[in-house]
PDB file of N, CA and C in Angstrom:
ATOM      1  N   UNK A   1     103.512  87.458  99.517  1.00  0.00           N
ATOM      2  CA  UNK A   1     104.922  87.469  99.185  1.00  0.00           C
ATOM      3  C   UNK A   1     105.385  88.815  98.640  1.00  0.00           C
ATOM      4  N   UNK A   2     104.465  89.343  97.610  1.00  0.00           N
ATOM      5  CA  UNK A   2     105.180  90.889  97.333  1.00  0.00           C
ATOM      6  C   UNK A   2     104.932  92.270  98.369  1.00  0.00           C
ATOM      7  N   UNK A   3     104.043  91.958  99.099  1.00  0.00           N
ATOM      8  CA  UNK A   3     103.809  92.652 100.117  1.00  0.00           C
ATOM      9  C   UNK A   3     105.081  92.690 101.066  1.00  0.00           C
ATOM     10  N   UNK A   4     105.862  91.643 101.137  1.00  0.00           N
ATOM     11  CA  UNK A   4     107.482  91.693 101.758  1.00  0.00           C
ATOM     12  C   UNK A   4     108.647  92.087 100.831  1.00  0.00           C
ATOM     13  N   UNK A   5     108.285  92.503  99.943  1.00  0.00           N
ATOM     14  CA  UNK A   5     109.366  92.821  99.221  1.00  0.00           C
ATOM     15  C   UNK A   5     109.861  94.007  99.757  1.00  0.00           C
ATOM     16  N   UNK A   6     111.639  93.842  99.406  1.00  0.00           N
ATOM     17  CA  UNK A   6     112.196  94.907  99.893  1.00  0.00           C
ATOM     18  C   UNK A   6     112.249  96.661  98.869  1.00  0.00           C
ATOM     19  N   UNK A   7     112.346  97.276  99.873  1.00  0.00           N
ATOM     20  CA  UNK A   7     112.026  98.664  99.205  1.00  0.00           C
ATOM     21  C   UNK A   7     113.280  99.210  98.709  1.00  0.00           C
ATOM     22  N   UNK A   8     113.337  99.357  97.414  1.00  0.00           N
ATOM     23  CA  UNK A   8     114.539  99.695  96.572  1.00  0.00           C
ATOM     24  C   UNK A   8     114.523 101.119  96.111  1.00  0.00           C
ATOM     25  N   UNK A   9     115.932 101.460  95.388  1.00  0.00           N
ATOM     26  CA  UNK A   9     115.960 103.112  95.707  1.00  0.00           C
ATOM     27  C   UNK A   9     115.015 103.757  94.633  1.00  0.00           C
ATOM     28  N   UNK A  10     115.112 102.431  93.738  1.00  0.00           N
ATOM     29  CA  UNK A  10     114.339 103.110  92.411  1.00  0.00           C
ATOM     30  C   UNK A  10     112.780 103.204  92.722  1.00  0.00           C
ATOM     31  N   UNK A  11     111.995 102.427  94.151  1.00  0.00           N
ATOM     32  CA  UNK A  11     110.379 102.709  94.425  1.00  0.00           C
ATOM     33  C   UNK A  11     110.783 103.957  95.252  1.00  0.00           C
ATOM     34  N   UNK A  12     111.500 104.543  95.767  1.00  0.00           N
ATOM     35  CA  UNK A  12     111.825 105.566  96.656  1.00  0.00           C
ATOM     36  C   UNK A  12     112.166 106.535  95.607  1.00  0.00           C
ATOM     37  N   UNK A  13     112.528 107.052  94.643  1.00  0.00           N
ATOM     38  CA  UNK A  13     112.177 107.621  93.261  1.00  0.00           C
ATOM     39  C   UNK A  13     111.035 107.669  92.567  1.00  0.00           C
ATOM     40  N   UNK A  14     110.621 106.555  92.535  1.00  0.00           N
ATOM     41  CA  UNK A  14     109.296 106.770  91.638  1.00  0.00           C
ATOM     42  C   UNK A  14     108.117 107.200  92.741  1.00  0.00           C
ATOM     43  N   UNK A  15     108.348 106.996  93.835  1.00  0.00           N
ATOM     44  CA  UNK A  15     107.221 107.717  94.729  1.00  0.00           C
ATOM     45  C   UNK A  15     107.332 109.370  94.378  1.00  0.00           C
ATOM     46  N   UNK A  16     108.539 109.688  94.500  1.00  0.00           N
ATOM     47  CA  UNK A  16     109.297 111.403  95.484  1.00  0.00           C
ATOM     48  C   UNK A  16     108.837 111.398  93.914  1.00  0.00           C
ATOM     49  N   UNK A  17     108.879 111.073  92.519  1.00  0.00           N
ATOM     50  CA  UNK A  17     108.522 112.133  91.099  1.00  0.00           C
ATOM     51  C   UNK A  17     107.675 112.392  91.160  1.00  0.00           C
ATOM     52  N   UNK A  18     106.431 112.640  92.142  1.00  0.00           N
ATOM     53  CA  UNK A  18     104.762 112.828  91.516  1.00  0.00           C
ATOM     54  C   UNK A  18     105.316 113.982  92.850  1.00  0.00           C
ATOM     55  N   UNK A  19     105.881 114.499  93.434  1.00  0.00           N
ATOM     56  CA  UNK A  19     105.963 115.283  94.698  1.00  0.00           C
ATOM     57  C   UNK A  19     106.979 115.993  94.758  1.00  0.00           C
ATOM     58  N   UNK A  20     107.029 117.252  93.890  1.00  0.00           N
ATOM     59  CA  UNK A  20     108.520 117.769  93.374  1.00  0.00           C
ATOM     60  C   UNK A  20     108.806 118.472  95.283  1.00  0.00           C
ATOM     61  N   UNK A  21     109.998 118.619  95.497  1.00  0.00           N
ATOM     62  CA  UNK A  21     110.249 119.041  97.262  1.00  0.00           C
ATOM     63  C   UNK A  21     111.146 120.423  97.262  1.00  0.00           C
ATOM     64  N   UNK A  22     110.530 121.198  97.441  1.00  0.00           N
ATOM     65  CA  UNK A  22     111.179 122.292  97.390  1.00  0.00           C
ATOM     66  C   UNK A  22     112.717 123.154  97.594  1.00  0.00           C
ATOM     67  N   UNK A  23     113.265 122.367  98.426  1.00  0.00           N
ATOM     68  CA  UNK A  23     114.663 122.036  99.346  1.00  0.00           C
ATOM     69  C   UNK A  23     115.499 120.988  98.152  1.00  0.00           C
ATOM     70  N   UNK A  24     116.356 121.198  98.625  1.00  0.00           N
ATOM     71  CA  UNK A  24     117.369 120.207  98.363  1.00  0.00           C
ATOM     72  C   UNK A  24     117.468 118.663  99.155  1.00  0.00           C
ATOM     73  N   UNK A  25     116.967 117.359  98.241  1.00  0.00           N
ATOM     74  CA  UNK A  25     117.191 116.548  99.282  1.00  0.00           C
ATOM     75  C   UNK A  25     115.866 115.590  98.163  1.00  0.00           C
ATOM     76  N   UNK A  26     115.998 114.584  99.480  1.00  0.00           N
ATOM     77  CA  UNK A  26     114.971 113.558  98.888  1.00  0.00           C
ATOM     78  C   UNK A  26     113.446 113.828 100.031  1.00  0.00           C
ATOM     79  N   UNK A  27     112.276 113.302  99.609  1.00  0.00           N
ATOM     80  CA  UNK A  27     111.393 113.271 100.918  1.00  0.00           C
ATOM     81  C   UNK A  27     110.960 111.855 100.937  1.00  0.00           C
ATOM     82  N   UNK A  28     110.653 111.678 102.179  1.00  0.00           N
ATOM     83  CA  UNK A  28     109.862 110.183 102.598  1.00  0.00           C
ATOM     84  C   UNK A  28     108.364 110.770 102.303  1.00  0.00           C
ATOM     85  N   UNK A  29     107.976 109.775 101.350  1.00  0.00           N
ATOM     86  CA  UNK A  29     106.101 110.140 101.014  1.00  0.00           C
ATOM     87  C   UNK A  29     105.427 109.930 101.939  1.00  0.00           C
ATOM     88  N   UNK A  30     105.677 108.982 102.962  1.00  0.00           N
ATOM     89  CA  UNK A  30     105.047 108.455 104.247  1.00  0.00           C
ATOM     90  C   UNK A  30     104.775 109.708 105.212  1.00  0.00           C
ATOM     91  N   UNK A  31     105.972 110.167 105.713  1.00  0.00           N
ATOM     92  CA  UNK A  31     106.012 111.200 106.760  1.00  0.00           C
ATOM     93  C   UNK A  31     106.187 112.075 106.186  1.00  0.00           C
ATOM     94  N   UNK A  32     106.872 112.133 105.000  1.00  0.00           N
ATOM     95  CA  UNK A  32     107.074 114.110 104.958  1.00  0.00           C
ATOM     96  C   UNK A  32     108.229 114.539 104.998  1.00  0.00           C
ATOM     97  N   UNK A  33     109.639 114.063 105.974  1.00  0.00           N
ATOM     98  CA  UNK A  33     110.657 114.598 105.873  1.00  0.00           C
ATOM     99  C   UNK A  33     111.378 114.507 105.035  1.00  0.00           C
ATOM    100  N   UNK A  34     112.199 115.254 104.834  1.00  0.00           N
ATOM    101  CA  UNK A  34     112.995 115.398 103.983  1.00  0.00           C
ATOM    102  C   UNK A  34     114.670 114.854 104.183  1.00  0.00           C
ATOM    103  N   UNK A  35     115.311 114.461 103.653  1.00  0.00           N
ATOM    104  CA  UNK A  35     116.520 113.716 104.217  1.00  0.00           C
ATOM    105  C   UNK A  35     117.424 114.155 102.788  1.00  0.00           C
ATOM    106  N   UNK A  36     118.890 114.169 103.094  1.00  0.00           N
ATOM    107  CA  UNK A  36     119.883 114.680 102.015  1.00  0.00           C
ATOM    108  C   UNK A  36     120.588 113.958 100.815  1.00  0.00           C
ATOM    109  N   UNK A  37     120.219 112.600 101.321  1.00  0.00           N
ATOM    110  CA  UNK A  37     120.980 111.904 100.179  1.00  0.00           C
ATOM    111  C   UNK A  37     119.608 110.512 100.143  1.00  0.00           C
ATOM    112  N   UNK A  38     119.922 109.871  99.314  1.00  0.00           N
ATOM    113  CA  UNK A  38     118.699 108.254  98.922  1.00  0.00           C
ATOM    114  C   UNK A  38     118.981 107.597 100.001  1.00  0.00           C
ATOM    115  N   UNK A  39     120.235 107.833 100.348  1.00  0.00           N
ATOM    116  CA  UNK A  39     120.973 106.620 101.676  1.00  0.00           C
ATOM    117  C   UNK A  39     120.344 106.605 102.759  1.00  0.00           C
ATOM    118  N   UNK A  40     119.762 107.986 103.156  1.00  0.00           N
ATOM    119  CA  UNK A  40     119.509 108.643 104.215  1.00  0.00           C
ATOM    120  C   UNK A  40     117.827 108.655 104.385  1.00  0.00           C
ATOM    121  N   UNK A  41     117.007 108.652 103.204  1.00  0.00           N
ATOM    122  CA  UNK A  41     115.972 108.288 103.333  1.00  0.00           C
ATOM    123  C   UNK A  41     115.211 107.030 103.045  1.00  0.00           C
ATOM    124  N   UNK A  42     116.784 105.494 102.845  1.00  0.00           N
ATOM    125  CA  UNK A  42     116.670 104.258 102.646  1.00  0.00           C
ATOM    126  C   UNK A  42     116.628 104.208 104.209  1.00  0.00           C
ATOM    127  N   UNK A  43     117.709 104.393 104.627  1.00  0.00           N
ATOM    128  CA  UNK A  43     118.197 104.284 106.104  1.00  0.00           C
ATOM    129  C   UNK A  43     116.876 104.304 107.204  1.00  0.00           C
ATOM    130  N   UNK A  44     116.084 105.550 106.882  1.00  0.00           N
ATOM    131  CA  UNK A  44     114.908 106.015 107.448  1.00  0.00           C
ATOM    132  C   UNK A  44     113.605 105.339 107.551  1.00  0.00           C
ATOM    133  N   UNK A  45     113.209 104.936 105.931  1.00  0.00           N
ATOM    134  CA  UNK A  45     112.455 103.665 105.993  1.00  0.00           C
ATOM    135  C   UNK A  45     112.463 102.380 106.240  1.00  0.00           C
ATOM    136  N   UNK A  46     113.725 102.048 106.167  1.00  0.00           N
ATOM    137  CA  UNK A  46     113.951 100.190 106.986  1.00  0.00           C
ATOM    138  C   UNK A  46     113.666 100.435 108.409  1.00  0.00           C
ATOM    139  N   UNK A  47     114.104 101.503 108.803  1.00  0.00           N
ATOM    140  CA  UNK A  47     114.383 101.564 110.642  1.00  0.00           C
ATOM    141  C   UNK A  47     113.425 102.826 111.262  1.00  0.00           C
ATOM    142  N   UNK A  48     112.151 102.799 110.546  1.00  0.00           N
ATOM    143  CA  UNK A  48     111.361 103.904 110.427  1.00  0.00           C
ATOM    144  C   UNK A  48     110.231 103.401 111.987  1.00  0.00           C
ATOM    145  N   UNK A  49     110.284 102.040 112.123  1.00  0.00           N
ATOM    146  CA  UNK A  49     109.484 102.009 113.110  1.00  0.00           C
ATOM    147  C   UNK A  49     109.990 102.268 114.427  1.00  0.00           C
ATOM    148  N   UNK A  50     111.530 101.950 114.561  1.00  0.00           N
ATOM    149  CA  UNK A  50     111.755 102.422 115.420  1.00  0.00           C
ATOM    150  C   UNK A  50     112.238 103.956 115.922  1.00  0.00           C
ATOM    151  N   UNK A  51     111.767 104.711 114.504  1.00  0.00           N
ATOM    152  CA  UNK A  51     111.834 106.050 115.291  1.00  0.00           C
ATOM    153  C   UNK A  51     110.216 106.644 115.550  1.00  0.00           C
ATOM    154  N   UNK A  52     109.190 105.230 115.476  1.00  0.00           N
ATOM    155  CA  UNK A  52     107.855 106.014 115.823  1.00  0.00           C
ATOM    156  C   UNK A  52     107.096 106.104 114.307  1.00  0.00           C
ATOM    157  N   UNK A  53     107.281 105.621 113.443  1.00  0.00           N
ATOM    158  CA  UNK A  53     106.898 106.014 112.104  1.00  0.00           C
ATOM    159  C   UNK A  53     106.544 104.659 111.622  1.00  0.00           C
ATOM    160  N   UNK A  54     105.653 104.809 110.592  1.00  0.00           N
ATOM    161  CA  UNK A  54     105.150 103.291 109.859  1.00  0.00           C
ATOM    162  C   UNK A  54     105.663 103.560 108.028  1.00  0.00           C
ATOM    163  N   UNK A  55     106.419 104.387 108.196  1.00  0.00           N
ATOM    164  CA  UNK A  55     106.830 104.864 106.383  1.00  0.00           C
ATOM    165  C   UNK A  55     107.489 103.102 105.917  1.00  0.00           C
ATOM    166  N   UNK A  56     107.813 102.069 106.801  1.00  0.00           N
ATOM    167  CA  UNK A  56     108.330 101.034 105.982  1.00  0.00           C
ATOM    168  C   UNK A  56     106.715 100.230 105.434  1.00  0.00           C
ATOM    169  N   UNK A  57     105.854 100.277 106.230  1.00  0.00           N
ATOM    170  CA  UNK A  57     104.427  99.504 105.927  1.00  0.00           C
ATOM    171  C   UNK A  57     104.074  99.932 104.735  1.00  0.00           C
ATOM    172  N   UNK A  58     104.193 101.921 104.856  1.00  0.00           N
ATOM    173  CA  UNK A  58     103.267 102.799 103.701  1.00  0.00           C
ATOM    174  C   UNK A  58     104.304 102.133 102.327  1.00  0.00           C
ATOM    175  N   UNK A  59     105.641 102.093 102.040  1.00  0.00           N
ATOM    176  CA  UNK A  59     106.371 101.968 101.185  1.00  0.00           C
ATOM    177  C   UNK A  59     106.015 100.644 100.574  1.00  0.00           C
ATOM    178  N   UNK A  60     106.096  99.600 101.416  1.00  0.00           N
ATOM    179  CA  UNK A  60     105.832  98.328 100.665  1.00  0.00           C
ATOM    180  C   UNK A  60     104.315  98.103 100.182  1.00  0.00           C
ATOM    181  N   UNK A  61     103.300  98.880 101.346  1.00  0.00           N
ATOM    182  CA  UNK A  61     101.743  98.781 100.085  1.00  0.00           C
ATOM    183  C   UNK A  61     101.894  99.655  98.716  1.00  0.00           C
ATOM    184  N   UNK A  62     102.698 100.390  98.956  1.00  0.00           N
ATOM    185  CA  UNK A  62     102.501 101.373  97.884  1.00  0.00           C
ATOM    186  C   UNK A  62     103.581 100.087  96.600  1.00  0.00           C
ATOM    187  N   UNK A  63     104.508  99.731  96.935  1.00  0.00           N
ATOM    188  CA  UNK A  63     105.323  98.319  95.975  1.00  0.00           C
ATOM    189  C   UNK A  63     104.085  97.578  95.321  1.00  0.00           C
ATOM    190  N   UNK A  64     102.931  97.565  96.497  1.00  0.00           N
ATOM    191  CA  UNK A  64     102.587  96.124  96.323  1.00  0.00           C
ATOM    192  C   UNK A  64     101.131  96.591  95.227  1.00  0.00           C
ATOM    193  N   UNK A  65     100.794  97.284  95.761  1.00  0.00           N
ATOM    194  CA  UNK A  65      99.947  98.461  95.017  1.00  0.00           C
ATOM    195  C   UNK A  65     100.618  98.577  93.254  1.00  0.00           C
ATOM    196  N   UNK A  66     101.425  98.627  93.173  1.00  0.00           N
ATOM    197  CA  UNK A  66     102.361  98.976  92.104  1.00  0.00           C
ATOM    198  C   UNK A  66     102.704  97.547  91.160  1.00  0.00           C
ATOM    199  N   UNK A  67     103.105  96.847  91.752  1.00  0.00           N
ATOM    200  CA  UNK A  67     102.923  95.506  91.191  1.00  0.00           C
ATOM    201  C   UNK A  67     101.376  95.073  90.563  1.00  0.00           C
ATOM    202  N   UNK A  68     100.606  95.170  91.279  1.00  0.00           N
ATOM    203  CA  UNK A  68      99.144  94.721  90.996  1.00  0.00           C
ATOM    204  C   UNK A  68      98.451  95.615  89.989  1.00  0.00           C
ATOM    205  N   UNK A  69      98.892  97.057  89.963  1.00  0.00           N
ATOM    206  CA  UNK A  69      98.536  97.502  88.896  1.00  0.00           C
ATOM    207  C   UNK A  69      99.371  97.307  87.580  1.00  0.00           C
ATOM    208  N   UNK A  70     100.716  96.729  87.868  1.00  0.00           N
ATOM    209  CA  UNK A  70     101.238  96.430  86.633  1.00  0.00           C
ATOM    210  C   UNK A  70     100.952  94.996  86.025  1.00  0.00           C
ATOM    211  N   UNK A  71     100.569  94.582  86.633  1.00  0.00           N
ATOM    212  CA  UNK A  71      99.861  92.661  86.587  1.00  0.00           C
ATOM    213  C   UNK A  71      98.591  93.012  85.446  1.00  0.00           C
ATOM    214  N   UNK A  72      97.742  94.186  85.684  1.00  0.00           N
ATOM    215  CA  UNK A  72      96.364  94.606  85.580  1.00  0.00           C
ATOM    216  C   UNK A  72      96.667  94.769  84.420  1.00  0.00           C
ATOM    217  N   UNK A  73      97.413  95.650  83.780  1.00  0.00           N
ATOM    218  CA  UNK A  73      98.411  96.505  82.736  1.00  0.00           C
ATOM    219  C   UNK A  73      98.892  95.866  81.574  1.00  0.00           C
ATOM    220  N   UNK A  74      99.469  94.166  81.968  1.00  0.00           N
ATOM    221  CA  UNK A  74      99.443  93.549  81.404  1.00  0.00           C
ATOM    222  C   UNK A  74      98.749  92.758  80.827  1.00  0.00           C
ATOM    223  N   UNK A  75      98.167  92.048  81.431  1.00  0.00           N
ATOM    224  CA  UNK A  75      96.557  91.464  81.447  1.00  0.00           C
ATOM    225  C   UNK A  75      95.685  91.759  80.365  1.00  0.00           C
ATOM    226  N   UNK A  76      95.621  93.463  80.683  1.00  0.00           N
ATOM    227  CA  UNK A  76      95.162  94.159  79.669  1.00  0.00           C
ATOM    228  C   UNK A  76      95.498  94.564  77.888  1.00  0.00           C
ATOM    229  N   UNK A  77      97.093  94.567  78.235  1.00  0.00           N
ATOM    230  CA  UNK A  77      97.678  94.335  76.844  1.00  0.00           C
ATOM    231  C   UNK A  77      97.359  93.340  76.501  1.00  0.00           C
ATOM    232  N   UNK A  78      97.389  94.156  74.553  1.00  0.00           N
ATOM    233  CA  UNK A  78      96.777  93.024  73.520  1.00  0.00           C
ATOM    234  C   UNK A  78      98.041  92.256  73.105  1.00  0.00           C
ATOM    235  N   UNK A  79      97.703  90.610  73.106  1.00  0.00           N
ATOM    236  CA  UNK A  79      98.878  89.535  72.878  1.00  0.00           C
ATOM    237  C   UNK A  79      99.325  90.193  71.693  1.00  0.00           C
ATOM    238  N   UNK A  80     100.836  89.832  71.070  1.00  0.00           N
ATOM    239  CA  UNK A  80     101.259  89.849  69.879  1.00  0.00           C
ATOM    240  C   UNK A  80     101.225  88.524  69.341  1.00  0.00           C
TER     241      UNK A  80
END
């Protein structure tokens, strides 16, 4: 089920902060390009397979990836 979750602008942020991009613009972590506005590299990953690209697969393991380490995270915190 979280493996289908949809990819929101704020996981499309928290990817692109570990990957400062030299240009002006946002980048897709998947492929690499670079696109000008969040819209434009939302746009890119929903409809990424049909330009030949798997950046919607890489985005949601990387969600799902992200969830499970925050599950872990918690888990790990000490109860109050």
């Amino acid at each position: 089920p979280s493996s289908r979750a949809s990819i929101m602008v704020r996981d499309i942020l928290t990817a692109s902060q570990k990957q400062p991009v030299p240009q002006r613009g946002y980048q897709c972590m998947s492929c690499c390009r670079i696109f000008p506005t969040l819209w434009s590299v939302k746009t890119h990953i929903q409809h990424s397979s049909q330009e030949g690209y798997s950046c919607r697969v890489y985005y949601r393991r990387l969600k799902a990836l992200w969830e499970k380490e925050r599950k872990v995270q918690e888990a790990a915190a000490p109860r109050v």
